[in-house]
Protein backbone atom coordinates (compact mmCIF):
# COMPACT_ATOMS: atom_id res chain seq x y z
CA UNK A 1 -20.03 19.30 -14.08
CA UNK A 2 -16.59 18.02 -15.41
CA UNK A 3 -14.18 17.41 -13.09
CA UNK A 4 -9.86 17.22 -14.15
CA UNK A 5 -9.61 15.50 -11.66
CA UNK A 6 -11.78 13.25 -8.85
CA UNK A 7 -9.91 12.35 -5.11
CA UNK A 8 -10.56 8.94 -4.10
CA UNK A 9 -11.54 8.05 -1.00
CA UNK A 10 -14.06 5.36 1.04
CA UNK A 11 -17.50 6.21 1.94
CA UNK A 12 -16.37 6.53 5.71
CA UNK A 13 -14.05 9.61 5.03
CA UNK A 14 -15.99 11.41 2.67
CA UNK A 15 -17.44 13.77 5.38
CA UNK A 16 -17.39 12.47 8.50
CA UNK A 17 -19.69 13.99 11.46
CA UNK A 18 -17.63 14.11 13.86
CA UNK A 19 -13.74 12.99 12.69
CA UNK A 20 -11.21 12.00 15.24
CA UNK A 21 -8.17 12.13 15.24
CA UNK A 22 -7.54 9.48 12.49
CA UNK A 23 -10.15 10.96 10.40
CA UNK A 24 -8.79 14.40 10.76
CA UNK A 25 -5.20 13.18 8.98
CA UNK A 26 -7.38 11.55 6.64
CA UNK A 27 -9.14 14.88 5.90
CA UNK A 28 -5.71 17.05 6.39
CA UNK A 29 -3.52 14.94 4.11
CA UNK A 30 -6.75 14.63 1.56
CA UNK A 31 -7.10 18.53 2.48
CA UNK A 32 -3.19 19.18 1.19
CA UNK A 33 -3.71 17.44 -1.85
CA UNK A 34 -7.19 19.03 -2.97
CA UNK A 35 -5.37 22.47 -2.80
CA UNK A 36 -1.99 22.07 -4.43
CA UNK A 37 -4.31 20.88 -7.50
CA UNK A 38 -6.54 23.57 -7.58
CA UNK A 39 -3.67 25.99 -7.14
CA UNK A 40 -2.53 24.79 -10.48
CA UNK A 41 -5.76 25.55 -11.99
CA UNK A 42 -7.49 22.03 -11.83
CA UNK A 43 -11.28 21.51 -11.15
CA UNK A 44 -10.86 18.75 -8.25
CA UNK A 45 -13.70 17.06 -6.26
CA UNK A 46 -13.40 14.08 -3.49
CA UNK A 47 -15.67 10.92 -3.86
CA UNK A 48 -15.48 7.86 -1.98
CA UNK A 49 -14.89 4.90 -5.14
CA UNK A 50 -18.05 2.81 -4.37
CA UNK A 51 -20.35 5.88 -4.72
CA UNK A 52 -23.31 4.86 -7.10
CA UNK A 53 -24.11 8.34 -7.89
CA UNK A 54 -20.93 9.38 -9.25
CA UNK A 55 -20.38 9.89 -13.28
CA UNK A 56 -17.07 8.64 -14.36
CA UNK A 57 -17.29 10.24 -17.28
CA UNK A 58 -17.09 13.32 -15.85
CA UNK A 59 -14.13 13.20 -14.77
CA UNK A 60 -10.82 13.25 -16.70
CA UNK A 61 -8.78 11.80 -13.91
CA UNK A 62 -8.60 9.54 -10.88
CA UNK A 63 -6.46 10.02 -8.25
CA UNK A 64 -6.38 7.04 -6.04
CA UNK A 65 -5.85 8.41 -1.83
CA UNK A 66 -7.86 6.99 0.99
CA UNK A 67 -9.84 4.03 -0.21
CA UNK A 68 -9.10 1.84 2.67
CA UNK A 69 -11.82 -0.45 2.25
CA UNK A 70 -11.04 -2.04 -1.20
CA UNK A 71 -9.42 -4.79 0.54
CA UNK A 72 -12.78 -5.95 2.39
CA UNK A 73 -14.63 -5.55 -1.15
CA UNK A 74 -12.24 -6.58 -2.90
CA UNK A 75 -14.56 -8.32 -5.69
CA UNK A 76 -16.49 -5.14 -5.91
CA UNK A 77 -13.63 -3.28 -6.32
CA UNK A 78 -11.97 -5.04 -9.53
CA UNK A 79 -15.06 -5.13 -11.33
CA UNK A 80 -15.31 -1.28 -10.17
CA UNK A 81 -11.80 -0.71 -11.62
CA UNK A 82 -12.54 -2.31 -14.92
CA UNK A 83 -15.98 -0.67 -15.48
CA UNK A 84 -14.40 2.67 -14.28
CA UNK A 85 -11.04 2.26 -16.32
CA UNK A 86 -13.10 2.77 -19.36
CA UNK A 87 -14.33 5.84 -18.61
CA UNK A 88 -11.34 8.10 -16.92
CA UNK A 89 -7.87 7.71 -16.38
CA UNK A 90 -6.64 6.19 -13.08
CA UNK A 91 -3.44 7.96 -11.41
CA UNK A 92 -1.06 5.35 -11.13
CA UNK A 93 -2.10 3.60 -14.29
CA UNK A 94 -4.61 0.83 -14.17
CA UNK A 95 -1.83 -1.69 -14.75
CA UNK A 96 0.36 -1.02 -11.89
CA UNK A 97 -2.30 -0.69 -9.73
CA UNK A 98 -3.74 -4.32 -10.86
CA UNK A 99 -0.11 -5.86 -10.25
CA UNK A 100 0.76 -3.76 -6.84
CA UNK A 101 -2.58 -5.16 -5.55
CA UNK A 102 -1.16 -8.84 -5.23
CA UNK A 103 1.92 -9.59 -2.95
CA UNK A 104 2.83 -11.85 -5.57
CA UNK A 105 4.24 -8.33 -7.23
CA UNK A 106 7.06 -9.64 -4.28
CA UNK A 107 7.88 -12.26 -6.62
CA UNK A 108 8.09 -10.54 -9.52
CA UNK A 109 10.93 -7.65 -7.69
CA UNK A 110 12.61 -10.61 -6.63
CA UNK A 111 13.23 -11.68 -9.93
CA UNK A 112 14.77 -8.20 -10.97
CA UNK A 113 16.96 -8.37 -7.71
CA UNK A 114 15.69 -6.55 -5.33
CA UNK A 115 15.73 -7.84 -1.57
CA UNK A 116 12.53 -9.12 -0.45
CA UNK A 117 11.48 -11.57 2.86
CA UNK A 118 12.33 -15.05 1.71
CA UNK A 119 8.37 -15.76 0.72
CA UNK A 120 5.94 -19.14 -0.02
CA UNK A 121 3.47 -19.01 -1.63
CA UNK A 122 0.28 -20.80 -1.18
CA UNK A 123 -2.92 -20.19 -3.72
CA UNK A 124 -6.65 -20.62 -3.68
CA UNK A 125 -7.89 -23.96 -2.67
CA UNK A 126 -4.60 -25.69 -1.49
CA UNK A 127 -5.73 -28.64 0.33
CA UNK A 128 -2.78 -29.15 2.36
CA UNK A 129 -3.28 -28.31 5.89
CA UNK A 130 -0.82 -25.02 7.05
CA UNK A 131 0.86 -27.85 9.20
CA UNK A 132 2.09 -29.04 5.89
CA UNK A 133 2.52 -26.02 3.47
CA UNK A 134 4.84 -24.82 6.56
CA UNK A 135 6.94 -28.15 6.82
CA UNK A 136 7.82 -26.85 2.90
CA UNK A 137 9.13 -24.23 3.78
CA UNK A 138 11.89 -25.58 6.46
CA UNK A 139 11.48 -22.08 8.81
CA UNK A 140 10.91 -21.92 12.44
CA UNK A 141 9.34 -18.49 12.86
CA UNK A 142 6.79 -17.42 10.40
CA UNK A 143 4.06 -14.94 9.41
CA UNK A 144 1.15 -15.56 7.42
CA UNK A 145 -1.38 -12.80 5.40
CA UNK A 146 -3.18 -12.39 2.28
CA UNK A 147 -1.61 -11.59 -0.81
CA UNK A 148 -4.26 -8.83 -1.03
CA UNK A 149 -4.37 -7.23 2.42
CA UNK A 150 -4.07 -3.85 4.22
CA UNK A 151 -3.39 -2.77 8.22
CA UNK A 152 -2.73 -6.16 9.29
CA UNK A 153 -5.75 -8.45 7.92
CA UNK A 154 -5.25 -11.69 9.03
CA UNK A 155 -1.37 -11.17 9.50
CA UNK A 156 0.10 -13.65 12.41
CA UNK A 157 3.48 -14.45 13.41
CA UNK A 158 4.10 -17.95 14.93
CA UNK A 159 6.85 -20.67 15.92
CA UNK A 160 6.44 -23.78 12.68
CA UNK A 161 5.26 -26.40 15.58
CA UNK A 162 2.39 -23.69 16.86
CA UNK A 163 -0.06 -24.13 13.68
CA UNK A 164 -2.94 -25.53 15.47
CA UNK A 165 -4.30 -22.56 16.57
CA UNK A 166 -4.25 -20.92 13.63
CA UNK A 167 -5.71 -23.82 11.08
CA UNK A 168 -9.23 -23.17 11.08
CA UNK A 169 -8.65 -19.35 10.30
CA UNK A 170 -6.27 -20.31 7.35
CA UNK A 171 -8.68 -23.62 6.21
CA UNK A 172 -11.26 -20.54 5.69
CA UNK A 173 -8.70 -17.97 4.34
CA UNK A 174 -7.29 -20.53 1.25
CA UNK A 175 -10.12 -21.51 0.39
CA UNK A 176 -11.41 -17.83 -0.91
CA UNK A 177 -7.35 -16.37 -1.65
CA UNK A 178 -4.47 -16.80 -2.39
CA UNK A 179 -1.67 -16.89 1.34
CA UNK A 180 2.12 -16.19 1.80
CA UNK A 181 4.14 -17.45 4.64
CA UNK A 182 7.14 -15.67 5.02
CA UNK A 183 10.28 -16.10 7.18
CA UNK A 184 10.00 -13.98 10.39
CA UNK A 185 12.37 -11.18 10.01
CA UNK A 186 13.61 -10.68 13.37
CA UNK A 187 14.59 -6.97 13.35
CA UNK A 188 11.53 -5.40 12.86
CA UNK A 189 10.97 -5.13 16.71
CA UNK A 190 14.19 -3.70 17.20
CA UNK A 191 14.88 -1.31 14.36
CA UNK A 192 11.40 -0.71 12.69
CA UNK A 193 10.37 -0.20 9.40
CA UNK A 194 11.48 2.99 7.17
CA UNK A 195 8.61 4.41 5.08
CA UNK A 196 10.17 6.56 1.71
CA UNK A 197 7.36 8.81 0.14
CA UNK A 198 8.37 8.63 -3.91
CA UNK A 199 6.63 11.59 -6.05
CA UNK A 200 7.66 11.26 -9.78
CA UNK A 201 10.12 8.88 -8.70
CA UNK A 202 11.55 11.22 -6.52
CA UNK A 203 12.28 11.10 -2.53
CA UNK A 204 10.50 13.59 -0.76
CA UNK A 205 10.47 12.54 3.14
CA UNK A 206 10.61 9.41 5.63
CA UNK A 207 8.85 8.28 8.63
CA UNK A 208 9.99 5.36 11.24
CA UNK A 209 6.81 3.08 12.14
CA UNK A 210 7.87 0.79 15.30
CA UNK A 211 5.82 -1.77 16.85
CA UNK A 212 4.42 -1.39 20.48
CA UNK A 213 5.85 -3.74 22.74
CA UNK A 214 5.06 -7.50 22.33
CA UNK A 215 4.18 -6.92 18.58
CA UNK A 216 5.30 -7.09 15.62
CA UNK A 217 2.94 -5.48 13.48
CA UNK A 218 3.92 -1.32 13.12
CA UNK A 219 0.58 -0.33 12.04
CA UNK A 220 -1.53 2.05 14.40
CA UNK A 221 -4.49 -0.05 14.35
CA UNK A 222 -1.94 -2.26 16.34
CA UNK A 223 -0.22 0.35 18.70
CA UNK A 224 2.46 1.39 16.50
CA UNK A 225 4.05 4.32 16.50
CA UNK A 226 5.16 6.69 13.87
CA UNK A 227 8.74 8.73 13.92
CA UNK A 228 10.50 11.36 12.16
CA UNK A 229 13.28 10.07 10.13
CA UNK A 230 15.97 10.82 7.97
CA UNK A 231 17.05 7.95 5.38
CA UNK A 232 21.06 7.84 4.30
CA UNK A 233 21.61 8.11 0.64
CA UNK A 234 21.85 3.99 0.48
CA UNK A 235 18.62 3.49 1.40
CA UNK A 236 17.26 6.52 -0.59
CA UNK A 237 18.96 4.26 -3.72
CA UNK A 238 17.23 1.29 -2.62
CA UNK A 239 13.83 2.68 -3.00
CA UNK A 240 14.60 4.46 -6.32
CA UNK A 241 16.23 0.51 -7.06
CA UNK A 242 12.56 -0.68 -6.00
CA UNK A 243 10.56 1.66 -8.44
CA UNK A 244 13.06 1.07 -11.14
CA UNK A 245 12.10 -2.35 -11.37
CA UNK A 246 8.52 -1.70 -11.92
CA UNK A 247 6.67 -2.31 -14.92
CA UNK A 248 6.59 1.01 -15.09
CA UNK A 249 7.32 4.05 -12.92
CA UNK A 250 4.70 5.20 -10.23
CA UNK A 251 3.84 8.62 -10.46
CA UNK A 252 3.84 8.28 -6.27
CA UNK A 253 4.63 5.12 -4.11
CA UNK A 254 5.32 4.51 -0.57
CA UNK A 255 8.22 1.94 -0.41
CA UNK A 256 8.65 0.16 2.92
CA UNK A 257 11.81 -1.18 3.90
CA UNK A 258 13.35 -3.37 6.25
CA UNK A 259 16.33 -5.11 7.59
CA UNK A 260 16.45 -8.53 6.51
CA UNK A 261 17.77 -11.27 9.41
CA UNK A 262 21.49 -10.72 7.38
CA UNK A 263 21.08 -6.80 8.47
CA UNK A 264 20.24 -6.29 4.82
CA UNK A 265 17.74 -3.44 3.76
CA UNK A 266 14.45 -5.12 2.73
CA UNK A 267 11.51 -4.45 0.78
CA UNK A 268 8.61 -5.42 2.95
CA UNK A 269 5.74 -3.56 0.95
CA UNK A 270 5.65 -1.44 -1.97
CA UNK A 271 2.52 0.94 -1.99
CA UNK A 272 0.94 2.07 -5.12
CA UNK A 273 -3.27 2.02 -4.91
CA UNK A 274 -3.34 3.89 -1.92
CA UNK A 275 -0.42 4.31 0.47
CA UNK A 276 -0.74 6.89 3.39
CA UNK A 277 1.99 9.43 2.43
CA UNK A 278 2.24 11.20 6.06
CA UNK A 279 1.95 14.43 3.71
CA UNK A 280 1.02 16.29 7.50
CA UNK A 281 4.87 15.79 8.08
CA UNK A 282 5.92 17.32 4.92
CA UNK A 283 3.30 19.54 3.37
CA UNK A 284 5.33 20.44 0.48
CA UNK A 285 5.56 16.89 -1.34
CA UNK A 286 1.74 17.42 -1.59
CA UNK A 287 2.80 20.64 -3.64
CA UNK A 288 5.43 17.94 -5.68
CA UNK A 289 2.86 15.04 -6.17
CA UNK A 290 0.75 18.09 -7.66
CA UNK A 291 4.00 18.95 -10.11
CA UNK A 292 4.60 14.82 -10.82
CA UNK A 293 0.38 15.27 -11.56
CA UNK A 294 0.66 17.70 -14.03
CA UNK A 295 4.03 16.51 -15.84
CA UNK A 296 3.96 13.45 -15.96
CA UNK A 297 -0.16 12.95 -16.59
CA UNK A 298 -1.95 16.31 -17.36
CA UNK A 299 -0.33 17.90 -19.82
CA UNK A 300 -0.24 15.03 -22.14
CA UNK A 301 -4.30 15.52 -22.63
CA UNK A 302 -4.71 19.24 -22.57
């Protein structure tokens, strides 16, 4: 059967038996999306990435949603992107999804002037102990992750003379990929961080993610909590600044923003592959990511 256009999602969302209440946003939000493409008239099925049984081929289009897991397989999943590139055509292009992929993308935004965390950078097989590779850097409060990560892997935050506890996790980290240290930006605790959904380069809607007390990390998996919001037009620039300076634009991102330790607003992420879009709190952007589908991608190979 050919397909115009295939959902992506992991194998543990595909149908699960008895979803909670994080699978049932999963399955609402993948829900929204399914039906705002079929009411334009598009043959859409929803496949988690890794499934063996799937024909690429049959498929004119990928659209990248839930796959939640490429980070843990993350070998599996390039080579699965380069044997699958050649046989459909990913939505956002294979290229932006290769360079979004690596927080070394952070770098490259930089470069174009857009605010970032003030960021090292530490790749594969430094020998240096993280004693060391954070006397570089000169900062007192850090955090450390992965430059390809997702809810939180291996992110810490800790004071520059606290590494001991922390060097046998990042002796086994370096020595598989590449690390970041970046300065602790101290108002995440107090005022959050600002999530703008982008469709065709467009805002659609906001949330406010806060950490739960004693944290800093806003993801759920860590207690945070999720907020309605309503950006002000500077900050709506800012993320339209941030997809500007892409190499090209995303057809849908999730830009995450914010304020630096100068009260600045701060790119912290930029999500491309697969950024959760909170589509439950605005039902209609699933209706404009189906418009930004079909103008910007479909029509070009009907």
């Amino acid at each position: 059967m050919q397909y115009d256009i295939t959902l992506l999602t992991d194998h543990r969302w595909v149908a699960p038996e008895h979803p909670d209440w994080y699978a049932q946003q999963i399955l609402t939000e993948d829900g929204l999306v399914q039906r705002a493409l079929e009411a334009k008239g598009l043959k859409v099925q929803r496949v988690a990435w890794d499934d063996p049984h799937v024909n690429w081929q049959d498929t004119r289009f990928a659209l990248f949603r839930t796959t939640w897991d490429y980070f843990d397989k993350f070998p599996a999943f390039q080579q699965w992107l380069a044997t699958t590139a050649a046989k459909t055509t990913f939505i956002n292009p294979i290229a932006l999804i290769q360079w979004n992929m690596d927080k070394h993308y952070l770098r490259d935004l930089a470069a174009k002037g857009i605010t970032v965390p003030e960021t090292y950078y530490i790749e594969t097989g430094d020998t240096r102990t993280l004693e060391a590779a954070v006397a570089s850097t000169g900062w007192q409060k850090l955090v450390l992750k992965p430059a390809v990560s997702g809810a939180g892997r291996h992110t810490y935050l800790f004071d520059a003379g606290q590494t001991a506890p922390l060097e046998s996790t990042y002796r086994s980290l370096i020595a598989q990929e590449s690390m970041l240290l970046q300065l602790y930006q101290e108002q995440i605790t107090t005022k959050g961080e600002v999530a703008l959904m982008m469709m065709g380069g467009e805002y659609t809607h906001a949330v406010l993610k806060k950490a739960k007390a004693g944290d800093f990390r806003v993801q759920d998996d860590f207690g945070g909590t999720v907020h309605e919001y309503t950006p002000d037009a500077s900050l709506i620039a800012f993320g339209k600044k941030v997809l500007a300076a892409c190499p090209q634009l995303p057809l849908y991102a999730r830009v995450d923003i914010i304020w630096n330790n100068h009260d600045q607003p701060t790119l912290s992420e930029l999500e491309l592959i697969e950024p959760e879009l909170w589509l439950r709190n605005n039902p209609s952007a699933a209706d404009l990511l189906a418009d930004a589908i079909t103008d910007c991608y479909f029509n070009e190979y009907m």
